[in-house]
C-alpha atoms as a PDB file:
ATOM      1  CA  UNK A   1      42.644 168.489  74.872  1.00  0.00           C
ATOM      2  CA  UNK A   2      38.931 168.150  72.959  1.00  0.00           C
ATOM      3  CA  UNK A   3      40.167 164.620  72.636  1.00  0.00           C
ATOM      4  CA  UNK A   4      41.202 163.690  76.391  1.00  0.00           C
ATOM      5  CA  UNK A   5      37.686 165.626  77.179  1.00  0.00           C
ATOM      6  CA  UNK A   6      35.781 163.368  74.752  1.00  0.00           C
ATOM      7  CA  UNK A   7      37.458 160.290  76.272  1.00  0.00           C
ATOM      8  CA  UNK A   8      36.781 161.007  79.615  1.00  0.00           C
ATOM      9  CA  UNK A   9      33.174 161.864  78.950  1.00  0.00           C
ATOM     10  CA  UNK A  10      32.405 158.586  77.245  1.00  0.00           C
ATOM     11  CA  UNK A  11      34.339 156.502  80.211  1.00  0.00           C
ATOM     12  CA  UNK A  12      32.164 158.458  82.599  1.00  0.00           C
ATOM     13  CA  UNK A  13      28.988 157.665  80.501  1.00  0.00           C
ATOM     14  CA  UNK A  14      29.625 153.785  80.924  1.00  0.00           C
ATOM     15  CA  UNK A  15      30.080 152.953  84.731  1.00  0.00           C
ATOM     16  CA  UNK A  16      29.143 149.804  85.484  1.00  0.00           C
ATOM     17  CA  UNK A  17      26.863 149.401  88.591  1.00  0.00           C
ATOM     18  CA  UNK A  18      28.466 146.242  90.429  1.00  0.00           C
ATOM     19  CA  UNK A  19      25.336 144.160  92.251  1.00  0.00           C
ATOM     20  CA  UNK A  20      26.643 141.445  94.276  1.00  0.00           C
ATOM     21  CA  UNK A  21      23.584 139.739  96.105  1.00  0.00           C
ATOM     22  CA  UNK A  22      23.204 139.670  99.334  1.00  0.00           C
ATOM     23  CA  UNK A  23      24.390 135.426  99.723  1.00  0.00           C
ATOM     24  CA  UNK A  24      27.481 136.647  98.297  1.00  0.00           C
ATOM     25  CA  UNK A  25      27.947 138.818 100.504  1.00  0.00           C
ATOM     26  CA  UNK A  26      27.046 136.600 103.534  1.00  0.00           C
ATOM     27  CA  UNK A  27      29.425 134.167 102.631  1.00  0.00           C
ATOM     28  CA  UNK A  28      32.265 137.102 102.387  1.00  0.00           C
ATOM     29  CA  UNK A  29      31.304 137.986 105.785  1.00  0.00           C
ATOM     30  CA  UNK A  30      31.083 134.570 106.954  1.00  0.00           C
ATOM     31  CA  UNK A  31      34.794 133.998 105.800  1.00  0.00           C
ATOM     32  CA  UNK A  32      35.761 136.879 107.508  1.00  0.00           C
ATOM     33  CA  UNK A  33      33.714 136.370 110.407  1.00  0.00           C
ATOM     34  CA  UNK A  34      35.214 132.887 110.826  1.00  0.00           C
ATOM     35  CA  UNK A  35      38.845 134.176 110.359  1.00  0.00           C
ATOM     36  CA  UNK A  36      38.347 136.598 112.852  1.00  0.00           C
ATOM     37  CA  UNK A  37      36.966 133.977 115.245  1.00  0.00           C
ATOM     38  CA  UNK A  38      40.169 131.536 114.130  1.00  0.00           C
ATOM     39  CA  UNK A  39      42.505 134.560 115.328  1.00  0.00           C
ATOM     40  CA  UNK A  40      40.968 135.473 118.039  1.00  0.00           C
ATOM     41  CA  UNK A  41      41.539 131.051 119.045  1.00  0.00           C
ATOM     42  CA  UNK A  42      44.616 130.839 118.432  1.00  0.00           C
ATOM     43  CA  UNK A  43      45.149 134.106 120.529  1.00  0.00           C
ATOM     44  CA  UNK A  44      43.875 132.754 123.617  1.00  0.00           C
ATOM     45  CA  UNK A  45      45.511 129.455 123.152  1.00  0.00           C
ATOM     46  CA  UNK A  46      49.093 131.449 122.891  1.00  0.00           C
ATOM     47  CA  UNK A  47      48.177 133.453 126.256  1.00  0.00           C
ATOM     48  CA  UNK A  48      47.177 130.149 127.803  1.00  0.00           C
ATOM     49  CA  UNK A  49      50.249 128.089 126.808  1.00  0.00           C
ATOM     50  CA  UNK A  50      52.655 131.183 128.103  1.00  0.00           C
ATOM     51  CA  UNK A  51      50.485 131.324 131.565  1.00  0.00           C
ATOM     52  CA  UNK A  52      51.573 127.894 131.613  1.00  0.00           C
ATOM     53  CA  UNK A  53      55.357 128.211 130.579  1.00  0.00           C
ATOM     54  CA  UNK A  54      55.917 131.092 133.324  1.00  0.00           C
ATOM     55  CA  UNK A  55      53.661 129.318 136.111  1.00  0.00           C
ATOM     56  CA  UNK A  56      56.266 126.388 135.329  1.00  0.00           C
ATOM     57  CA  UNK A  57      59.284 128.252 136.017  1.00  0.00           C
ATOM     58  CA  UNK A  58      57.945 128.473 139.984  1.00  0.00           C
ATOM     59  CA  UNK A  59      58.254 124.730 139.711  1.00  0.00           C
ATOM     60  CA  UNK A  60      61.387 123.812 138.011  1.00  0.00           C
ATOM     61  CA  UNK A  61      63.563 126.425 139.257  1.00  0.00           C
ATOM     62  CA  UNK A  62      64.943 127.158 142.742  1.00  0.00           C
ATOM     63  CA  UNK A  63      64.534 130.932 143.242  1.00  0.00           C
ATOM     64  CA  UNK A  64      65.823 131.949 146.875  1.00  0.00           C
ATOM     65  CA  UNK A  65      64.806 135.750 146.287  1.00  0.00           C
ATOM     66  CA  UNK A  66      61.063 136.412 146.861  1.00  0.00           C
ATOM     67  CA  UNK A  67      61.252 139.597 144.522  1.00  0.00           C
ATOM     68  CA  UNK A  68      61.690 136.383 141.709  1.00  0.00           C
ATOM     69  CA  UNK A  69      58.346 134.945 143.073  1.00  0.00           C
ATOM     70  CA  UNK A  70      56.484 137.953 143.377  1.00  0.00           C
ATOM     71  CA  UNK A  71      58.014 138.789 139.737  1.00  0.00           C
ATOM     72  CA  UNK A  72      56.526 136.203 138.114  1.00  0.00           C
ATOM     73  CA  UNK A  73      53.570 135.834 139.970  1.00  0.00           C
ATOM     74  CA  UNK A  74      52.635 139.414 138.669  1.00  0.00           C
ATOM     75  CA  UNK A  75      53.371 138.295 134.981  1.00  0.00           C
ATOM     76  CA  UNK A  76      51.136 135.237 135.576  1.00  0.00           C
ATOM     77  CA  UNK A  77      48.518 137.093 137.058  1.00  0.00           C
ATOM     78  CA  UNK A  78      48.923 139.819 134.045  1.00  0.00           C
ATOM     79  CA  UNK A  79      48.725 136.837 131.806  1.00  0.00           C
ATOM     80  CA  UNK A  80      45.669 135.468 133.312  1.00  0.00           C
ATOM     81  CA  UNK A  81      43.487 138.491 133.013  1.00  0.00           C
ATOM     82  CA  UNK A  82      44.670 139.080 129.561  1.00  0.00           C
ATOM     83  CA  UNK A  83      43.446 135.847 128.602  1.00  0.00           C
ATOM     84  CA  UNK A  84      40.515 135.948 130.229  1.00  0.00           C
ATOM     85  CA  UNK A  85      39.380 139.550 128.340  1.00  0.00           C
ATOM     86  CA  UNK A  86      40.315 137.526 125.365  1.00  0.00           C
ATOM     87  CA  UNK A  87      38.104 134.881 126.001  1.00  0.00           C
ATOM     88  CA  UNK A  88      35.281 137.499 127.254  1.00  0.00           C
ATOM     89  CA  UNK A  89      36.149 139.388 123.884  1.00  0.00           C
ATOM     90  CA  UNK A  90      35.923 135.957 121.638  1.00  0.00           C
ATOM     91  CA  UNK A  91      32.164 135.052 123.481  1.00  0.00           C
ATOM     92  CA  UNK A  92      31.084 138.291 121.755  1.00  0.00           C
ATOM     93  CA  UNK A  93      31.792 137.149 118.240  1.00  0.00           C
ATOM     94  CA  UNK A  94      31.121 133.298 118.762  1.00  0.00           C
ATOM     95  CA  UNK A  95      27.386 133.024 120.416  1.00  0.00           C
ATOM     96  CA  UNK A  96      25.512 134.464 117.860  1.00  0.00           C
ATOM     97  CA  UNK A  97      24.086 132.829 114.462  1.00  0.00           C
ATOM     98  CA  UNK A  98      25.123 136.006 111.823  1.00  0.00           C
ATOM     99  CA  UNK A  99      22.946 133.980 109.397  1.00  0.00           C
ATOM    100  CA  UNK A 100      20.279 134.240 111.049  1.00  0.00           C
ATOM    101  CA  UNK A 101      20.504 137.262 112.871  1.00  0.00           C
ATOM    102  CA  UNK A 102      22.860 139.778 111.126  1.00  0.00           C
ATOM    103  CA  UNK A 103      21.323 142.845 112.850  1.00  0.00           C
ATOM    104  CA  UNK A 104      21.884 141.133 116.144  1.00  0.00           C
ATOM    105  CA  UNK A 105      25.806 140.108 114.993  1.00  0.00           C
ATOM    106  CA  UNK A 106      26.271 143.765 113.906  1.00  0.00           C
ATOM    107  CA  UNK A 107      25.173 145.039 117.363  1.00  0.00           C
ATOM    108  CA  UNK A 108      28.106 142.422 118.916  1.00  0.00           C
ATOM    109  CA  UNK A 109      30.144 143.615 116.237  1.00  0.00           C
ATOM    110  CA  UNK A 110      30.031 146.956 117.393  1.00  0.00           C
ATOM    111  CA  UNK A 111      30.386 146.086 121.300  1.00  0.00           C
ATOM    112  CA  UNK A 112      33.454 143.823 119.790  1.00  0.00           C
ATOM    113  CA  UNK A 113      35.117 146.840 118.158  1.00  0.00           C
ATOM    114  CA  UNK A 114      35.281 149.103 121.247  1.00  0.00           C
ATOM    115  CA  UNK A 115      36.354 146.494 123.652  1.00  0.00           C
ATOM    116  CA  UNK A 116      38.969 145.606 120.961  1.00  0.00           C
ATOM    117  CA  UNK A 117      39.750 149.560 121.071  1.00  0.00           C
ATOM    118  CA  UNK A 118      40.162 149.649 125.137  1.00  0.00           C
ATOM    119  CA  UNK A 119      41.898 146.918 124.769  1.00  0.00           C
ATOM    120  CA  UNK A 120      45.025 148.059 122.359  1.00  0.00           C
ATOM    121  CA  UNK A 121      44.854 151.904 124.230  1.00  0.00           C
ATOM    122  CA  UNK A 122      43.991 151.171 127.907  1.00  0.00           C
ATOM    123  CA  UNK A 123      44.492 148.074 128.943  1.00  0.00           C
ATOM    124  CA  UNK A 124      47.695 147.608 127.232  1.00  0.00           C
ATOM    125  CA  UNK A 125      49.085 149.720 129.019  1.00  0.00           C
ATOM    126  CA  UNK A 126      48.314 148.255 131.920  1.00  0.00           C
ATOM    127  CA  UNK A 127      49.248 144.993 131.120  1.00  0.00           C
ATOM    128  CA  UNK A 128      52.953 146.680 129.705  1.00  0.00           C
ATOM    129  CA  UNK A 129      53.080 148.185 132.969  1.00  0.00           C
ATOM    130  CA  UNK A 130      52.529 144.642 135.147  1.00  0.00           C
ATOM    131  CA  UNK A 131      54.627 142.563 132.286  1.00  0.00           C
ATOM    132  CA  UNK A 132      57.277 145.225 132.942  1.00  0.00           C
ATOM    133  CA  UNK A 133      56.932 145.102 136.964  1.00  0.00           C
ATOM    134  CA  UNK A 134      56.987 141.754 136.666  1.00  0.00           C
ATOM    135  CA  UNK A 135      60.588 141.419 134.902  1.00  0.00           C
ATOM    136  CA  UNK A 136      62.118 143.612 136.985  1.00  0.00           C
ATOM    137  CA  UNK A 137      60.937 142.076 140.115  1.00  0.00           C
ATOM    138  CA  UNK A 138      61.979 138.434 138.017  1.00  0.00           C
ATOM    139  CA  UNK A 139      65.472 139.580 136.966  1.00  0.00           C
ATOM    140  CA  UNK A 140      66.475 141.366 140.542  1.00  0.00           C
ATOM    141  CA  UNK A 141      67.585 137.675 141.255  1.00  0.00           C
ATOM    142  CA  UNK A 142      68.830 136.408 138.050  1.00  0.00           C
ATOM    143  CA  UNK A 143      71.209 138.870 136.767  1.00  0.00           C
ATOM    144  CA  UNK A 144      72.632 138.704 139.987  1.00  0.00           C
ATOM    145  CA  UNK A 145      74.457 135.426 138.732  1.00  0.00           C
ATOM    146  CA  UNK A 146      75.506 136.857 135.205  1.00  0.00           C
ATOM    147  CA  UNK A 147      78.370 138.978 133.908  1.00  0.00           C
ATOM    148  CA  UNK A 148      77.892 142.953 133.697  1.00  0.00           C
ATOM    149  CA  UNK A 149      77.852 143.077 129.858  1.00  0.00           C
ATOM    150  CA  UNK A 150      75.066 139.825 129.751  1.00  0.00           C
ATOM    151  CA  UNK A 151      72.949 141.804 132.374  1.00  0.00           C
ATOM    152  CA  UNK A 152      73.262 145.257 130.321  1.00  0.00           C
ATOM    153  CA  UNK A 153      72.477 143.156 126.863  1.00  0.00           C
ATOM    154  CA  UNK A 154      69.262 141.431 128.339  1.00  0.00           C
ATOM    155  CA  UNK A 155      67.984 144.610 129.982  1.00  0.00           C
ATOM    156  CA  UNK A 156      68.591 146.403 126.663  1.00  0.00           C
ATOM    157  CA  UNK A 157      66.715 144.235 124.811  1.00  0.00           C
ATOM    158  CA  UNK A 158      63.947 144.015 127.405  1.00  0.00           C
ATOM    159  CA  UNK A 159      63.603 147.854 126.884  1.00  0.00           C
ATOM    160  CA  UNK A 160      63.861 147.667 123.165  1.00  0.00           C
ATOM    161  CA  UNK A 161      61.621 144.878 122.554  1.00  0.00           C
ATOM    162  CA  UNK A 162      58.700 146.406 124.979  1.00  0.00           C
ATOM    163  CA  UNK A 163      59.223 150.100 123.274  1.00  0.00           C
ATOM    164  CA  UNK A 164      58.606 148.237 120.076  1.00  0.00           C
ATOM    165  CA  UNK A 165      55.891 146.223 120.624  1.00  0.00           C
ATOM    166  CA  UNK A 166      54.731 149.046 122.444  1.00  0.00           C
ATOM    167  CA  UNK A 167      54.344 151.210 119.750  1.00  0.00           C
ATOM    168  CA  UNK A 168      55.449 150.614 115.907  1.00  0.00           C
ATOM    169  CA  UNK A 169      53.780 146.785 116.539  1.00  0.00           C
ATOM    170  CA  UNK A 170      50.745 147.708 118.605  1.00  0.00           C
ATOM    171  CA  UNK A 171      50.224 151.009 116.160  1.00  0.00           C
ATOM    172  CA  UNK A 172      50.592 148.981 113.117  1.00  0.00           C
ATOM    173  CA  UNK A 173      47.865 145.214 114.623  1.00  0.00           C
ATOM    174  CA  UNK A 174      45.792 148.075 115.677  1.00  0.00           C
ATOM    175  CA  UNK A 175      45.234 149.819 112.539  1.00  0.00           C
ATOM    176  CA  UNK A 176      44.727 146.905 110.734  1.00  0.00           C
ATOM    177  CA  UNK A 177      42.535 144.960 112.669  1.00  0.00           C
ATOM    178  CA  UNK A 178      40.672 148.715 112.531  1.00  0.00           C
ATOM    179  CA  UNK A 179      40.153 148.906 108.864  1.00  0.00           C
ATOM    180  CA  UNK A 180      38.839 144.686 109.220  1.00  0.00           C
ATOM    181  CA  UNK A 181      36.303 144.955 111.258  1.00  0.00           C
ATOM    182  CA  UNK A 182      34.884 148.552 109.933  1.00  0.00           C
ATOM    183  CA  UNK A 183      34.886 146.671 106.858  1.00  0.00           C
ATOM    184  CA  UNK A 184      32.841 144.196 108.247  1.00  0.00           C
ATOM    185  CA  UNK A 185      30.846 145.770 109.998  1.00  0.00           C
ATOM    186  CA  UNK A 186      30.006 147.720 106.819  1.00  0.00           C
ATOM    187  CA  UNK A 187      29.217 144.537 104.977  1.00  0.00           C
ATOM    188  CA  UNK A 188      26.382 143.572 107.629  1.00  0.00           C
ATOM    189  CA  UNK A 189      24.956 146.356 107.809  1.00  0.00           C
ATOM    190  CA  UNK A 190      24.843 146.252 103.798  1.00  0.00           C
ATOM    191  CA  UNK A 191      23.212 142.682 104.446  1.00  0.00           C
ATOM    192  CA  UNK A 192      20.481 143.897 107.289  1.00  0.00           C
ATOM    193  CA  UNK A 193      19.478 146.681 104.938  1.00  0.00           C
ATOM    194  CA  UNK A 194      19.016 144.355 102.212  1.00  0.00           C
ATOM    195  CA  UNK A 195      16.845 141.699 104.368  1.00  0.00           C
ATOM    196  CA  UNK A 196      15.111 144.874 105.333  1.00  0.00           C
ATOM    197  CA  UNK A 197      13.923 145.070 101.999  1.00  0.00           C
ATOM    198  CA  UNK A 198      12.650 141.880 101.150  1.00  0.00           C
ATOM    199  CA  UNK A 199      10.739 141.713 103.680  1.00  0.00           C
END
């Protein structure tokens, strides 16, 4: 036991103090920064491309039912404001330099992170709840014209898929995108305090 205690004691006795400078650090953040900012792109350009695929549907399909039209006019309208908070969210993360203004980009960041927060626990919801409208209101017609076990299997899945992304997927994107951005907001606020000091 004198041993282990001796071992321990000189392990403890040589820590080494890790400096990394405060460049190095920058260009972590900017990698991050610019991953995020990547993400967030090809996010919006997802949302924008299914806005288009459902807004198609009105025109190269024949619905006779207006509970089809006002079915998918609710998921496009859904899908529009979604985007559009994307976009709003992505203009918080894109207009400012973070080279030259980290204590500025850390004040974004912040705003950033609670907007990203109301968006995965309130307006979710709302947007599950107008996707989910929407379907209904879309399917009245449709599985009108399909066999009883097709209609049970597609509303099935529906459920499944929605109670899934709803909460193991949503639960899982949140908490990591969580831990990224504290991190990285920890980083420039490592960096402001550092330029504080310089100067």
């Amino acid at each position: 036991m004198q041993e282990f205690e001796n071992i321990q004691s000189l392990w403890q006795s040589h820590s080494v103090e890790v400096k990394i400078t405060s460049d190095e650090m920058l260009n972590q953040a900017k990698k991050e920064v610019n991953s995020i900012r990547t993400k967030s792109l090809f996010n919006i350009g997802g949302m924008f491309i299914s806005f288009l695929a459902i807004s198609s549907l009105l025109i190269c399909f024949d619905f006779s039912s207006w509970a089809t039209f006002l079915g998918i006019g609710i998921i496009v309208l859904a899908v529009a404001i979604y985007t559009l908070i994307l976009y709003r969210e992505h203009r918080l993360i894109s207009r400012n330099d973070f080279t030259e203004h980290p204590g500025a980009f850390l004040k974004k960041l912040h705003e950033y992170q609670l907007s990203r927060f109301n968006l995965y626990n309130k307006l979710y919801w709302f947007y599950a709840a107008a996707i989910s409208v929407g379907f209904i209101l879309f399917f009245f017609e449709t599985l009108n014209q399909l066999n009883t076990w097709v209609q049970i299997a597609i509303v099935l899945f529906t459920v499944l898929w929605m109670a899934f992304c709803a909460t193991i997927l949503r639960k899982s994107y949140m908490n990591k995108e969580k831990e990224r951005i504290d991190l990285l907001i920890e980083k420039f606020e490592r960096i402001s305090a550092q330029f504080k000091e310089q100067e």
